[in-house]
PDB file of N, CA and C in Angstrom:
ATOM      1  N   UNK A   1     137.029  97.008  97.907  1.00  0.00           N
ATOM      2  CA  UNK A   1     136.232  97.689  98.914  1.00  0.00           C
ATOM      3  C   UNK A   1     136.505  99.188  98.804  1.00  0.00           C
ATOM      4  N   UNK A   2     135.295  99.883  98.727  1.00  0.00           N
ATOM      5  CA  UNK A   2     135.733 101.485  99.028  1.00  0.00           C
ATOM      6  C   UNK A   2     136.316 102.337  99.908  1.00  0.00           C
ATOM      7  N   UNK A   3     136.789 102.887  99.890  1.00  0.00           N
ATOM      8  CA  UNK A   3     137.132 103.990 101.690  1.00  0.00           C
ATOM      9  C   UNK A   3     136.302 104.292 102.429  1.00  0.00           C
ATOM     10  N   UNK A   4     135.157 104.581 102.090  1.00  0.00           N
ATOM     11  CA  UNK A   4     133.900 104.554 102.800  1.00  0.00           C
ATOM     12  C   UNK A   4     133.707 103.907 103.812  1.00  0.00           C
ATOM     13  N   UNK A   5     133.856 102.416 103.153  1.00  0.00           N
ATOM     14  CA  UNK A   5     133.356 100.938 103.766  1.00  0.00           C
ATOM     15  C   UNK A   5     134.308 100.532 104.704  1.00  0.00           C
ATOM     16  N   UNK A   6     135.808 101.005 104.467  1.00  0.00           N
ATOM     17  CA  UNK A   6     136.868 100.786 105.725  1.00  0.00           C
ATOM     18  C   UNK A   6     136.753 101.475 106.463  1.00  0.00           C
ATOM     19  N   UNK A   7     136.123 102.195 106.633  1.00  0.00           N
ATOM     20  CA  UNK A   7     136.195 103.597 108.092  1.00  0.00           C
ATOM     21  C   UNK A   7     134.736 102.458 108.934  1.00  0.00           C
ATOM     22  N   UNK A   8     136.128 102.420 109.822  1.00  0.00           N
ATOM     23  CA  UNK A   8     134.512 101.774 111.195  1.00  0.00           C
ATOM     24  C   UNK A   8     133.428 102.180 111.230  1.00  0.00           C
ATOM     25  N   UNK A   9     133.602 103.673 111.678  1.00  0.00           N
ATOM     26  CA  UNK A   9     132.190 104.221 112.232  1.00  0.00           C
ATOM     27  C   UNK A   9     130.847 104.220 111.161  1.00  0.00           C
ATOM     28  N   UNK A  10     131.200 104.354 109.595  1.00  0.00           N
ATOM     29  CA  UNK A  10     130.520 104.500 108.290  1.00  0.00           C
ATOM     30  C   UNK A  10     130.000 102.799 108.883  1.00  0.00           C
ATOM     31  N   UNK A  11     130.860 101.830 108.559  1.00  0.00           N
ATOM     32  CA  UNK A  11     130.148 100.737 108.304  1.00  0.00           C
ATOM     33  C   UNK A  11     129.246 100.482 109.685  1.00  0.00           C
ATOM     34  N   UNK A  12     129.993 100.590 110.960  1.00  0.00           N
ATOM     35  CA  UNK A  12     128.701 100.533 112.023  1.00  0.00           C
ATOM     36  C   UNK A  12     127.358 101.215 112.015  1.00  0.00           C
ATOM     37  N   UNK A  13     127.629 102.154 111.084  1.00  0.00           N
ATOM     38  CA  UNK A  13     126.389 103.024 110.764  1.00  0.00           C
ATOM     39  C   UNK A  13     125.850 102.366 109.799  1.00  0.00           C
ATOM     40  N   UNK A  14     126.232 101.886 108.849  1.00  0.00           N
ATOM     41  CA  UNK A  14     125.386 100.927 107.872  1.00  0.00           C
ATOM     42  C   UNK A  14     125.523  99.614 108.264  1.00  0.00           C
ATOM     43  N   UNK A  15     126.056  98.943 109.729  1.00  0.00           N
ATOM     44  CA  UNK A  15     124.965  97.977 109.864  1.00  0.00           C
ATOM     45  C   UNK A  15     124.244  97.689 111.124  1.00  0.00           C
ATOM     46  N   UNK A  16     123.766  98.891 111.799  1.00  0.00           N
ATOM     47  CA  UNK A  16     122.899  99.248 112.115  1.00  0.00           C
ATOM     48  C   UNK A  16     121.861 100.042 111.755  1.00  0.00           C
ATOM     49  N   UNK A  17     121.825 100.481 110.652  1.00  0.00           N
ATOM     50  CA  UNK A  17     120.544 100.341 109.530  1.00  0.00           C
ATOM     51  C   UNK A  17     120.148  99.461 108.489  1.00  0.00           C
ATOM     52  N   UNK A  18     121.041  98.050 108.134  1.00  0.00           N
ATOM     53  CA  UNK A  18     121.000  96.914 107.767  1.00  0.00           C
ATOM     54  C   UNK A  18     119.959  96.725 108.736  1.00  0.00           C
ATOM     55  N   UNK A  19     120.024  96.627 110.462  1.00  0.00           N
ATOM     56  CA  UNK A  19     119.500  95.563 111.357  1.00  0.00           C
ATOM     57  C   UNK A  19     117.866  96.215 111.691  1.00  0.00           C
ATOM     58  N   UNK A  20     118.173  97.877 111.378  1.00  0.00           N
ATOM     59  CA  UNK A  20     116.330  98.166 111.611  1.00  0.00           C
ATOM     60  C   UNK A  20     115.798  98.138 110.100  1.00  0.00           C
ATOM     61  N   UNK A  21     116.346  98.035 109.027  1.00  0.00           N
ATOM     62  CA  UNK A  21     115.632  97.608 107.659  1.00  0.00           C
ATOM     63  C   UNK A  21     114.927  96.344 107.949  1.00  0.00           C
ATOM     64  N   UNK A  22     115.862  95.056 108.696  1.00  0.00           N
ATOM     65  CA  UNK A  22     115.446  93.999 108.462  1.00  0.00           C
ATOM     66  C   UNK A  22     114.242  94.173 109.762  1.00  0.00           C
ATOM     67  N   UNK A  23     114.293  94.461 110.841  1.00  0.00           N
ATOM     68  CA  UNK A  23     113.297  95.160 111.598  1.00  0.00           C
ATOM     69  C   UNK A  23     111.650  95.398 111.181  1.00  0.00           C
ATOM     70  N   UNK A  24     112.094  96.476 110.383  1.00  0.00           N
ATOM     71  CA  UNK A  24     111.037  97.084 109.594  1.00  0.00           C
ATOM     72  C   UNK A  24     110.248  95.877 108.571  1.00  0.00           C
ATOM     73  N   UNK A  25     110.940  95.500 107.785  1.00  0.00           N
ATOM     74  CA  UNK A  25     110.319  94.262 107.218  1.00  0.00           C
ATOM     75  C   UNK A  25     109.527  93.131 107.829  1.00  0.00           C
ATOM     76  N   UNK A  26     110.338  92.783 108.839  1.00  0.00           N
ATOM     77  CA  UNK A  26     109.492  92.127 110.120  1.00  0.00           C
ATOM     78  C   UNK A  26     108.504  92.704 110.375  1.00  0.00           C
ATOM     79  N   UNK A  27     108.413  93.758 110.871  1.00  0.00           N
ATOM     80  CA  UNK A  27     107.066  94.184 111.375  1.00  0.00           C
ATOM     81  C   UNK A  27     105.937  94.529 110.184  1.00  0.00           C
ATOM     82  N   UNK A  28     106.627  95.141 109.517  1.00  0.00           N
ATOM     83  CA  UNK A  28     105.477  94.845 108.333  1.00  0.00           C
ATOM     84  C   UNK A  28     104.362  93.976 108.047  1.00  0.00           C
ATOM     85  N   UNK A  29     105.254  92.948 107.968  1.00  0.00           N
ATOM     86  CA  UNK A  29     104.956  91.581 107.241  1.00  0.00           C
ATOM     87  C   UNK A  29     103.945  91.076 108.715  1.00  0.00           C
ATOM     88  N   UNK A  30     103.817  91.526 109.803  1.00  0.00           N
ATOM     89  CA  UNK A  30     103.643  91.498 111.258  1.00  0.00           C
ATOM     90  C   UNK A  30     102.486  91.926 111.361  1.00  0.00           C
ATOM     91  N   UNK A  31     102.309  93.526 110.619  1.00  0.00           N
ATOM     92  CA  UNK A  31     101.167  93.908 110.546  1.00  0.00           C
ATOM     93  C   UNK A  31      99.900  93.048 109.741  1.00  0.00           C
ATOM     94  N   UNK A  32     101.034  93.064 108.400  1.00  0.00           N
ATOM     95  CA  UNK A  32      99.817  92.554 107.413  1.00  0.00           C
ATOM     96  C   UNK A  32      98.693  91.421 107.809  1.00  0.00           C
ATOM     97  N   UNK A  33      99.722  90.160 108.811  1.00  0.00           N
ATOM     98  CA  UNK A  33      99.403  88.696 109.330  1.00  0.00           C
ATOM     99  C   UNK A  33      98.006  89.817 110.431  1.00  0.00           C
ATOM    100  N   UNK A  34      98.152  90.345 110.834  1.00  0.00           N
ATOM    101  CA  UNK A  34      97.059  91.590 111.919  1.00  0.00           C
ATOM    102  C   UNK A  34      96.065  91.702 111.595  1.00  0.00           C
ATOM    103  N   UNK A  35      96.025  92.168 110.041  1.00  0.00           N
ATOM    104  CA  UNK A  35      95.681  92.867 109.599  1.00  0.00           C
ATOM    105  C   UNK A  35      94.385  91.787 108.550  1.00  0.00           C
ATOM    106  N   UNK A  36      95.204  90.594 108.272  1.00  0.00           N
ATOM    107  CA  UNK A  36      94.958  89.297 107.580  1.00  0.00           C
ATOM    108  C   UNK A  36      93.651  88.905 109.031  1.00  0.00           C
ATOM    109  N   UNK A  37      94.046  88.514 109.963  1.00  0.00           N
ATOM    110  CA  UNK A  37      93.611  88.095 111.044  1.00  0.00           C
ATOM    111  C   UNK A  37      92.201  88.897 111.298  1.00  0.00           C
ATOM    112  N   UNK A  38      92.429  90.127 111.192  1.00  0.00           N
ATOM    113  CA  UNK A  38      90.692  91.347 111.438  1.00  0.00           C
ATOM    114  C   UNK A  38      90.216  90.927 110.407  1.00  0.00           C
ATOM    115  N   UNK A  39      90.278  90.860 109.328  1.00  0.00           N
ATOM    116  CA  UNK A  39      89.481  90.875 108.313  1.00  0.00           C
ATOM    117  C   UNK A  39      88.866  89.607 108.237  1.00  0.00           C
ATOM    118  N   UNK A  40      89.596  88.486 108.534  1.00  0.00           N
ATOM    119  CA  UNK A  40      88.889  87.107 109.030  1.00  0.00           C
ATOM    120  C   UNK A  40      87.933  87.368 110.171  1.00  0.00           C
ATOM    121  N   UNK A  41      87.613  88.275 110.925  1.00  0.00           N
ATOM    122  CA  UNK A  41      87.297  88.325 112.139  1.00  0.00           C
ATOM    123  C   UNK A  41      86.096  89.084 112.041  1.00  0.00           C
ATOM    124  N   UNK A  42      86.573  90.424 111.017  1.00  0.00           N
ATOM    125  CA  UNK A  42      85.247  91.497 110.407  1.00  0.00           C
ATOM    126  C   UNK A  42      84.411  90.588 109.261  1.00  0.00           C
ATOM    127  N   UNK A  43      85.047  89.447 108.570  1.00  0.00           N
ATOM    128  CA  UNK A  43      84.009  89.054 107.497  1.00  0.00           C
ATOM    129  C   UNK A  43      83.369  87.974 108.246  1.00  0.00           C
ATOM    130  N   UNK A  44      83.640  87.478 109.436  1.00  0.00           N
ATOM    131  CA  UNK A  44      82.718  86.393 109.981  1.00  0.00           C
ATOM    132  C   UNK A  44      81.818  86.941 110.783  1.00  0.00           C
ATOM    133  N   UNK A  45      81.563  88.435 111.103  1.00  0.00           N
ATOM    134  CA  UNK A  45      81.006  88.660 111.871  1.00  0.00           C
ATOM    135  C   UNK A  45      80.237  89.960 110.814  1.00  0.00           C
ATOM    136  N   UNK A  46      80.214  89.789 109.445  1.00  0.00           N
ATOM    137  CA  UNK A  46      79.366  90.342 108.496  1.00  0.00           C
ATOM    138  C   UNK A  46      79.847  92.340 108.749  1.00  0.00           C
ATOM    139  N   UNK A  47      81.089  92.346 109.102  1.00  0.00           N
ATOM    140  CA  UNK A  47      81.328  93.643 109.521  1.00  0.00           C
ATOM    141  C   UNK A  47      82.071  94.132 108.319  1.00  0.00           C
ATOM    142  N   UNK A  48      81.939  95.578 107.931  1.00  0.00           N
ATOM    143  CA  UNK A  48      82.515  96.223 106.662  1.00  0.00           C
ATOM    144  C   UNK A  48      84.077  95.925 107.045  1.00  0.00           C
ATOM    145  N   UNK A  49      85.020  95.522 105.821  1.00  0.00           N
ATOM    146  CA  UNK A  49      86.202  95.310 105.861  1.00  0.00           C
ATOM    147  C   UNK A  49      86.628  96.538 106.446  1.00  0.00           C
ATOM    148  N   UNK A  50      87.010  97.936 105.949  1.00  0.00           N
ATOM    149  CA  UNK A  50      87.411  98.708 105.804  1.00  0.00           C
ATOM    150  C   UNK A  50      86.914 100.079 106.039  1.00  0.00           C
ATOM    151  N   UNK A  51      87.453 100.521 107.167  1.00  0.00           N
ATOM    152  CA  UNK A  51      86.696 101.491 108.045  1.00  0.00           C
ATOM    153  C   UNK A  51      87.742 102.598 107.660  1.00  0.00           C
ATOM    154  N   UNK A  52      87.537 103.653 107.065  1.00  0.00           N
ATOM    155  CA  UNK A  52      87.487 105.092 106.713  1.00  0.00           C
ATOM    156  C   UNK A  52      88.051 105.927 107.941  1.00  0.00           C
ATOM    157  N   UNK A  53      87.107 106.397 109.294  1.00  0.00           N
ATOM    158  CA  UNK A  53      87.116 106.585 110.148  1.00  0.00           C
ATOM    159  C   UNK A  53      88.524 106.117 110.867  1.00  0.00           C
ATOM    160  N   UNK A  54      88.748 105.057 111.183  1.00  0.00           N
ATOM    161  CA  UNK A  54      89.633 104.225 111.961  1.00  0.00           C
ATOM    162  C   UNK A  54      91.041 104.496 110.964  1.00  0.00           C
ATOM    163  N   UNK A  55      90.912 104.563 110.065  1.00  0.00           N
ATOM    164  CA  UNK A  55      92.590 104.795 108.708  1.00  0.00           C
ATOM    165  C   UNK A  55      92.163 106.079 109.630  1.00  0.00           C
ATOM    166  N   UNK A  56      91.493 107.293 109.480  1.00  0.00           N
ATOM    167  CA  UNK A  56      92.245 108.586 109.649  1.00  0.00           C
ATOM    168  C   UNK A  56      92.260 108.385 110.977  1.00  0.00           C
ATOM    169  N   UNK A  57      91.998 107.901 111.937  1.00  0.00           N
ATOM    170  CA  UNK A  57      92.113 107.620 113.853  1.00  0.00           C
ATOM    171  C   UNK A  57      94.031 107.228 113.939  1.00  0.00           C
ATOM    172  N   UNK A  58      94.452 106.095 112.685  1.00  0.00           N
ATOM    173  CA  UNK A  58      95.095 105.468 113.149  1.00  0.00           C
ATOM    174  C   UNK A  58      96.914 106.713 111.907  1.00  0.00           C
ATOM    175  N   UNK A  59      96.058 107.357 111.362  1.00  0.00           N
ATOM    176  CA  UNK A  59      96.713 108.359 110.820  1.00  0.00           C
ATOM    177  C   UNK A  59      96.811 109.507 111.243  1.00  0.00           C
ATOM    178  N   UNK A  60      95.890 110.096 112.421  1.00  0.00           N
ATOM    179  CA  UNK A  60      96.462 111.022 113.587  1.00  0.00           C
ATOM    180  C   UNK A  60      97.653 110.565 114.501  1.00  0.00           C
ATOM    181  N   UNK A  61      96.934 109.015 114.706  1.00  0.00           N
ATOM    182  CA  UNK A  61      97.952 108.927 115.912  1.00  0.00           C
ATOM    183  C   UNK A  61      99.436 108.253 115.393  1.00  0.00           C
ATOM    184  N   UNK A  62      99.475 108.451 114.626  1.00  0.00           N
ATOM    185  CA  UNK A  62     101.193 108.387 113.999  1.00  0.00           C
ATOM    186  C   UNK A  62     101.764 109.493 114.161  1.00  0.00           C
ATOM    187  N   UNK A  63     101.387 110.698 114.128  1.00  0.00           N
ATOM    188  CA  UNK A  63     101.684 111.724 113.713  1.00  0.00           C
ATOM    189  C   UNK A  63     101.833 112.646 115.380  1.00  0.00           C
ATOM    190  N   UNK A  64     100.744 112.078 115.746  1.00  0.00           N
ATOM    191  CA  UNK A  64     100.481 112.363 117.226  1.00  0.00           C
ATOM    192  C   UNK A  64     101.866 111.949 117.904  1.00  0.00           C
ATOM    193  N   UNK A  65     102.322 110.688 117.422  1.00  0.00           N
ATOM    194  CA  UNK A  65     103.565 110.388 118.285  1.00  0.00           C
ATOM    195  C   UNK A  65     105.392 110.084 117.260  1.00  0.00           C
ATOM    196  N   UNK A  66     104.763 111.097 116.537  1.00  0.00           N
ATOM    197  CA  UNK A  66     105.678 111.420 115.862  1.00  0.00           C
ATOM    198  C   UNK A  66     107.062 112.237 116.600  1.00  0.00           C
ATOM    199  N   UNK A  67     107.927 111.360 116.812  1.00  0.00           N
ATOM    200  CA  UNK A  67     109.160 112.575 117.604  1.00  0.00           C
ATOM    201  C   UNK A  67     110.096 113.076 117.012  1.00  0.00           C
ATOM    202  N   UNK A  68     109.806 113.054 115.247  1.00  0.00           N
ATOM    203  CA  UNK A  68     110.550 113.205 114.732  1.00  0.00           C
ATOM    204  C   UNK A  68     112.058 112.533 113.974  1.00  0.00           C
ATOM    205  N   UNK A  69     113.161 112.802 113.546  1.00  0.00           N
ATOM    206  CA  UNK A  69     112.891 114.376 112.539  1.00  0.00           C
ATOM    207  C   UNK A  69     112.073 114.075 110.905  1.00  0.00           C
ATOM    208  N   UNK A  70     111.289 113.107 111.073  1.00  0.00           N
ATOM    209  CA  UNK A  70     110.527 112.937 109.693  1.00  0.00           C
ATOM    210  C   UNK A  70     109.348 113.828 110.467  1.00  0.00           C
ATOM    211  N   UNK A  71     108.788 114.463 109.330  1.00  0.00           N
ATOM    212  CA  UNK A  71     107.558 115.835 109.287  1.00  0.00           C
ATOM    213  C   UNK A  71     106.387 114.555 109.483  1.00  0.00           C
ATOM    214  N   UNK A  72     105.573 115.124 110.322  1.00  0.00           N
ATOM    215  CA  UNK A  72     104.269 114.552 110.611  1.00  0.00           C
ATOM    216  C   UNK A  72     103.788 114.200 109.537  1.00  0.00           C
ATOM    217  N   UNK A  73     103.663 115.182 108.742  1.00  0.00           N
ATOM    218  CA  UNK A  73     102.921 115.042 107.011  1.00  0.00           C
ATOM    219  C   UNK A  73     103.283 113.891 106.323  1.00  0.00           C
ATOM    220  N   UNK A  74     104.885 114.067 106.398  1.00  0.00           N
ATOM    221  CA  UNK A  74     105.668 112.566 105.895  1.00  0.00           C
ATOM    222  C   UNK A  74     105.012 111.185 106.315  1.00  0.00           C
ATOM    223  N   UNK A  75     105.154 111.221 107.892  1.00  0.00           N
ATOM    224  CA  UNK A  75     104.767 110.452 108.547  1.00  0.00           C
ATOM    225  C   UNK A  75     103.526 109.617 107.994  1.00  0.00           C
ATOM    226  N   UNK A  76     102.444 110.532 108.076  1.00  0.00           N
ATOM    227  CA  UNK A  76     100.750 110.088 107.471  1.00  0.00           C
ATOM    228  C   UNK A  76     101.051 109.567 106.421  1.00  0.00           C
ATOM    229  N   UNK A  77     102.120 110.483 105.319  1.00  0.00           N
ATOM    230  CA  UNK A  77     102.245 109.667 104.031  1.00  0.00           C
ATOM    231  C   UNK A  77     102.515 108.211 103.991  1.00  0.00           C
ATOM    232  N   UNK A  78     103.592 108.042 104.886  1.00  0.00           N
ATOM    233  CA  UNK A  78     104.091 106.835 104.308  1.00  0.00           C
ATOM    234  C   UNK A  78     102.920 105.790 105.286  1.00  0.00           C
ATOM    235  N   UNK A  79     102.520 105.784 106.515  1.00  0.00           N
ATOM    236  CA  UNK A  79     101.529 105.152 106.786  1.00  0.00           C
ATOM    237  C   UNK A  79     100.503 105.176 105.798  1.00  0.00           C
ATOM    238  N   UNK A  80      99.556 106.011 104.875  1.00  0.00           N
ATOM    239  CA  UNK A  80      98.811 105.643 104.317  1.00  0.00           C
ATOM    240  C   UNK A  80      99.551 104.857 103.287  1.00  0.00           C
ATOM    241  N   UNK A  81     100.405 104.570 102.520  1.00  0.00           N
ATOM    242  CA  UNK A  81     100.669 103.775 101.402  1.00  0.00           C
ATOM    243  C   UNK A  81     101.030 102.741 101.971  1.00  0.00           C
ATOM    244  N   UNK A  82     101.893 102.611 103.329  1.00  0.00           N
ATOM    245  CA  UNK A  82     101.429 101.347 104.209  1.00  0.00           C
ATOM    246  C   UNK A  82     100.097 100.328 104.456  1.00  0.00           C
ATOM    247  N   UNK A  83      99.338 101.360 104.849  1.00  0.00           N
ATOM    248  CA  UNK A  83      98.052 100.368 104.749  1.00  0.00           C
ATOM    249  C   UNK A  83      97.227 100.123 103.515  1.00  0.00           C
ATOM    250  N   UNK A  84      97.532 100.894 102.348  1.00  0.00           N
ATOM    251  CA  UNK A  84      96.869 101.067 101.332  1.00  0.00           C
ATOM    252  C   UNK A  84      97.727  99.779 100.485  1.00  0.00           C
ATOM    253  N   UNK A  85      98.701  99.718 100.591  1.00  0.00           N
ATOM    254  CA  UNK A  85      99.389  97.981  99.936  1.00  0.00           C
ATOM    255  C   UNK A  85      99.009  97.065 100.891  1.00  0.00           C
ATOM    256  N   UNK A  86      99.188  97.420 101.582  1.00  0.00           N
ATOM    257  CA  UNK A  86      98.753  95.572 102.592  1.00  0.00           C
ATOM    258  C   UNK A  86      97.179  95.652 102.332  1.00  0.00           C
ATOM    259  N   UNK A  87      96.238  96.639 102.026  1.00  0.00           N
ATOM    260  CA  UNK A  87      94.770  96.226 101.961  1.00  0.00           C
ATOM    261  C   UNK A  87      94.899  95.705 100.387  1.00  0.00           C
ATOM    262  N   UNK A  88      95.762  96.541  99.482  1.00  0.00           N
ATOM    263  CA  UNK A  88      95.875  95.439  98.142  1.00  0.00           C
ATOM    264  C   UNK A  88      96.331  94.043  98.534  1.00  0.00           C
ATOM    265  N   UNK A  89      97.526  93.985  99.340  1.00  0.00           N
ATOM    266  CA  UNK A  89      97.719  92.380  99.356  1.00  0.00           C
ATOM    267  C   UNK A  89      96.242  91.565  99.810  1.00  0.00           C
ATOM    268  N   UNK A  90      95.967  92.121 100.746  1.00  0.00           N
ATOM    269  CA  UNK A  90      94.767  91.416 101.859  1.00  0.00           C
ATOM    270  C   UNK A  90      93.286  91.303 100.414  1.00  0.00           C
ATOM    271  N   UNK A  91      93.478  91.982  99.700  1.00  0.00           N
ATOM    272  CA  UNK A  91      91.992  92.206  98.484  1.00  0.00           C
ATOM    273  C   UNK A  91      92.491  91.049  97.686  1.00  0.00           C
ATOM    274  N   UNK A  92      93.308  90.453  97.423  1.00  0.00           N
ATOM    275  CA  UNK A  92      93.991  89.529  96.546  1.00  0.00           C
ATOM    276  C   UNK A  92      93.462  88.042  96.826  1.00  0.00           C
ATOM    277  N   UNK A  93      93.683  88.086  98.552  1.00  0.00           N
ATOM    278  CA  UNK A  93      93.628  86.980  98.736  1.00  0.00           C
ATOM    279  C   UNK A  93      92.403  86.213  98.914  1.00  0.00           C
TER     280      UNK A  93
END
């Protein structure tokens, strides 16, 4: 084991970012099932999958409630490659 890893406070700090990684994955995977679910919902009702408009609505308001300390800009980033893989997973299926 390293010295790192014996100092309490280091490892309480890494595993309480162990517990919002696994978090994050959850919700992900949370969205996508969401996300899976509209598109069942937009193709039975002959509605365009993929609304343009609504990605940049839902890419203000990340940013909008952004409290930081990741940069708003960041923010949009990683939401768009968020929804931009789960619409690849969701195109697959």
């Amino acid at each position: 084991m390293d010295e790192l890893a014996s100092n309490p406070r280091i490892q309480s700090l890494r595993d309480r970012l162990d517990e919002i990684d696994v978090k994050i994955v959850r919700t992900l995977n949370e969205r996508a099932r969401l996300l899976h679910d509209l598109a069942t919902v937009k193709g039975e009702a002959g509605a365009q999958l993929f609304d343009p408009q609504r990605e940049e609505e839902i890419l203000q308001r990340v940013a909008e409630e952004n409290p930081g300390p990741i940069y708003d800009s960041t923010m949009r980033e990683i939401f768009a490659v968020i929804m931009h893989r789960i619409r690849d997973i969701e195109a697959s299926h």
